[in-house]
C-alpha atoms as a PDB file:
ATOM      1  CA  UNK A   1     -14.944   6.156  18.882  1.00  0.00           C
ATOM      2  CA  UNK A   2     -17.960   3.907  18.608  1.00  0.00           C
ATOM      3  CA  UNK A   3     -20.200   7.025  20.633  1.00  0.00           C
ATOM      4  CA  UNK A   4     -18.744   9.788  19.054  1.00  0.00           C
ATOM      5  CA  UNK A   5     -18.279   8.622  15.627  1.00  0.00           C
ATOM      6  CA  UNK A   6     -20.537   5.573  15.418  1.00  0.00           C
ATOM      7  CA  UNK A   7     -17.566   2.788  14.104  1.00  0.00           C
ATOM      8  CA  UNK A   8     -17.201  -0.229  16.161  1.00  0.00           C
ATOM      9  CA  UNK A   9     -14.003  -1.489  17.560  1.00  0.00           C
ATOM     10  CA  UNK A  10     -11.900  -4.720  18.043  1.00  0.00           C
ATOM     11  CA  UNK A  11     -10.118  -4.831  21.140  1.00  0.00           C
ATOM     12  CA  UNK A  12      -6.979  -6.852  21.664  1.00  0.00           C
ATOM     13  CA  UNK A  13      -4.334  -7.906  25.032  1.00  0.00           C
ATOM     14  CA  UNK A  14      -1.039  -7.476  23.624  1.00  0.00           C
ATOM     15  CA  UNK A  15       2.585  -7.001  25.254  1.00  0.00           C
ATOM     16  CA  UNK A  16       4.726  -3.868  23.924  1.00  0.00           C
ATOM     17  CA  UNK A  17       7.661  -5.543  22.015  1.00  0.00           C
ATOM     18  CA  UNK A  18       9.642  -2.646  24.184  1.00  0.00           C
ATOM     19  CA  UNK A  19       8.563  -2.297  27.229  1.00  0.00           C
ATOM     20  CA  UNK A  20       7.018  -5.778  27.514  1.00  0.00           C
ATOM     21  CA  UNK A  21       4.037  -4.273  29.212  1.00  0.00           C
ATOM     22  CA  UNK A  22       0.522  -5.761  29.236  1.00  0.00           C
ATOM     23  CA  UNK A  23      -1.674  -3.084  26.791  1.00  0.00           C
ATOM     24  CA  UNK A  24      -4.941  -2.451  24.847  1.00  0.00           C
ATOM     25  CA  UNK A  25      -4.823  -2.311  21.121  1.00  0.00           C
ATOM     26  CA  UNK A  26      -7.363  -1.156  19.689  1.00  0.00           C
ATOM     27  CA  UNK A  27      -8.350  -1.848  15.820  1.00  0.00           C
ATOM     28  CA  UNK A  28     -11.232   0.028  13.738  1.00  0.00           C
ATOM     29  CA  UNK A  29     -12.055   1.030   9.754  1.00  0.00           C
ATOM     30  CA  UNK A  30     -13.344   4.480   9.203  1.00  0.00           C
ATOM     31  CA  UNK A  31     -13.791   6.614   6.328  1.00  0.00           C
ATOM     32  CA  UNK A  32     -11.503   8.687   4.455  1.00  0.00           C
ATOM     33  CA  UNK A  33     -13.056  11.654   5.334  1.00  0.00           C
ATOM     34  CA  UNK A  34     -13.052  10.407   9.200  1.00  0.00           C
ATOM     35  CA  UNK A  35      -9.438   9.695   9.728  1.00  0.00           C
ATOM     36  CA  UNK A  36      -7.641  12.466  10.094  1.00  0.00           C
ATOM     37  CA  UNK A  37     -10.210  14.027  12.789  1.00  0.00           C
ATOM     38  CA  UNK A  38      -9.922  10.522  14.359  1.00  0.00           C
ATOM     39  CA  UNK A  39      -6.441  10.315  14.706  1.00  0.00           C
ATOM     40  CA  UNK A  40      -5.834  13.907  15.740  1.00  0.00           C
ATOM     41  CA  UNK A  41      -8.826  12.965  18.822  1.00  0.00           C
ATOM     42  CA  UNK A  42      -6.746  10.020  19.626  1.00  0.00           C
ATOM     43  CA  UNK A  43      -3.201  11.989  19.918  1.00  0.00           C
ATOM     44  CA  UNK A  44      -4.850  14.370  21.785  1.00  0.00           C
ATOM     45  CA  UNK A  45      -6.231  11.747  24.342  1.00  0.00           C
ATOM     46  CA  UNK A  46      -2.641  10.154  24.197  1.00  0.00           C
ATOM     47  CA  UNK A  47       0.167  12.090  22.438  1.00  0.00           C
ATOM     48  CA  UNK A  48       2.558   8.948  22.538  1.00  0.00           C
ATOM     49  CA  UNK A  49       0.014   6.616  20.751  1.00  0.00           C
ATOM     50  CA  UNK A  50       1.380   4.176  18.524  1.00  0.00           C
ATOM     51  CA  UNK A  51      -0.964   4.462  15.722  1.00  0.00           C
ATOM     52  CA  UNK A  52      -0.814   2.784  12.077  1.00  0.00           C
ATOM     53  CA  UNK A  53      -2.527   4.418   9.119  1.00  0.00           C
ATOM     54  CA  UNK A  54      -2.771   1.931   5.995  1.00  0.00           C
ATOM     55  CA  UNK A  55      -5.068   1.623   3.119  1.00  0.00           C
ATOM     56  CA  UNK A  56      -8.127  -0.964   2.695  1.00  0.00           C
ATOM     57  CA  UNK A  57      -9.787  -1.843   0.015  1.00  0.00           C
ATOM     58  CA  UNK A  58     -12.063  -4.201   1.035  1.00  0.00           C
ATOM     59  CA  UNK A  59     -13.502  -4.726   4.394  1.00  0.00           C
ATOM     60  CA  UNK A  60     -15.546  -7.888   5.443  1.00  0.00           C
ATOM     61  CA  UNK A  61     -17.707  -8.224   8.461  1.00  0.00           C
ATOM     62  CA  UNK A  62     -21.226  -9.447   8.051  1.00  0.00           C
ATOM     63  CA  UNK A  63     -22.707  -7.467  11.050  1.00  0.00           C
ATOM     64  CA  UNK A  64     -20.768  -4.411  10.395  1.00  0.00           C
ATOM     65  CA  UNK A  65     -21.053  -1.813   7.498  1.00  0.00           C
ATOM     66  CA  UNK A  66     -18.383   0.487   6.720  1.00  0.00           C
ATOM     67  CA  UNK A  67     -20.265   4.070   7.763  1.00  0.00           C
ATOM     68  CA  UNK A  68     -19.488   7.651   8.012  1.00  0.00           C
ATOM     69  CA  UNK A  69     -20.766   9.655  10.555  1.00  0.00           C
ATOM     70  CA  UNK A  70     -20.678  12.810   8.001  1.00  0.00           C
ATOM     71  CA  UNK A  71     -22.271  13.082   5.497  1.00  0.00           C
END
């Protein structure tokens, strides 16, 4: 994500409220125009990923700009 694409990532331990196993869950903005490539990369690495889609319109981060890596 961060080589291929250039967005950062925020990584956090969690539990699956199922299985109760110990996982990675990994959080990032990206473009619009991004997404969809995005998630079909990540279903393709893992075709059981849980992933959530949602809509921001603002995004805060003082080290971090929102960036696309097309253009």
């Amino acid at each position: 994500m961060t080589e291929n694409f250039g967005y950062d990532l925020t990584i956090f331990n969690s539990i699956g409220g199922f299985s109760q196993k110990r996982k990675k869950m990994y959080m990032c903005c990206v473009s619009t125009k991004d997404y969809y490539v995005i998630k079909e990369g990540i279903l393709f690495i893992d075709p059981k990923a849980f992933i959530v889609i949602t809509n921001a319109y603002e995004q805060k981060n003082a080290n971090v700009l929102l960036r696309s890596s097309r253009k």
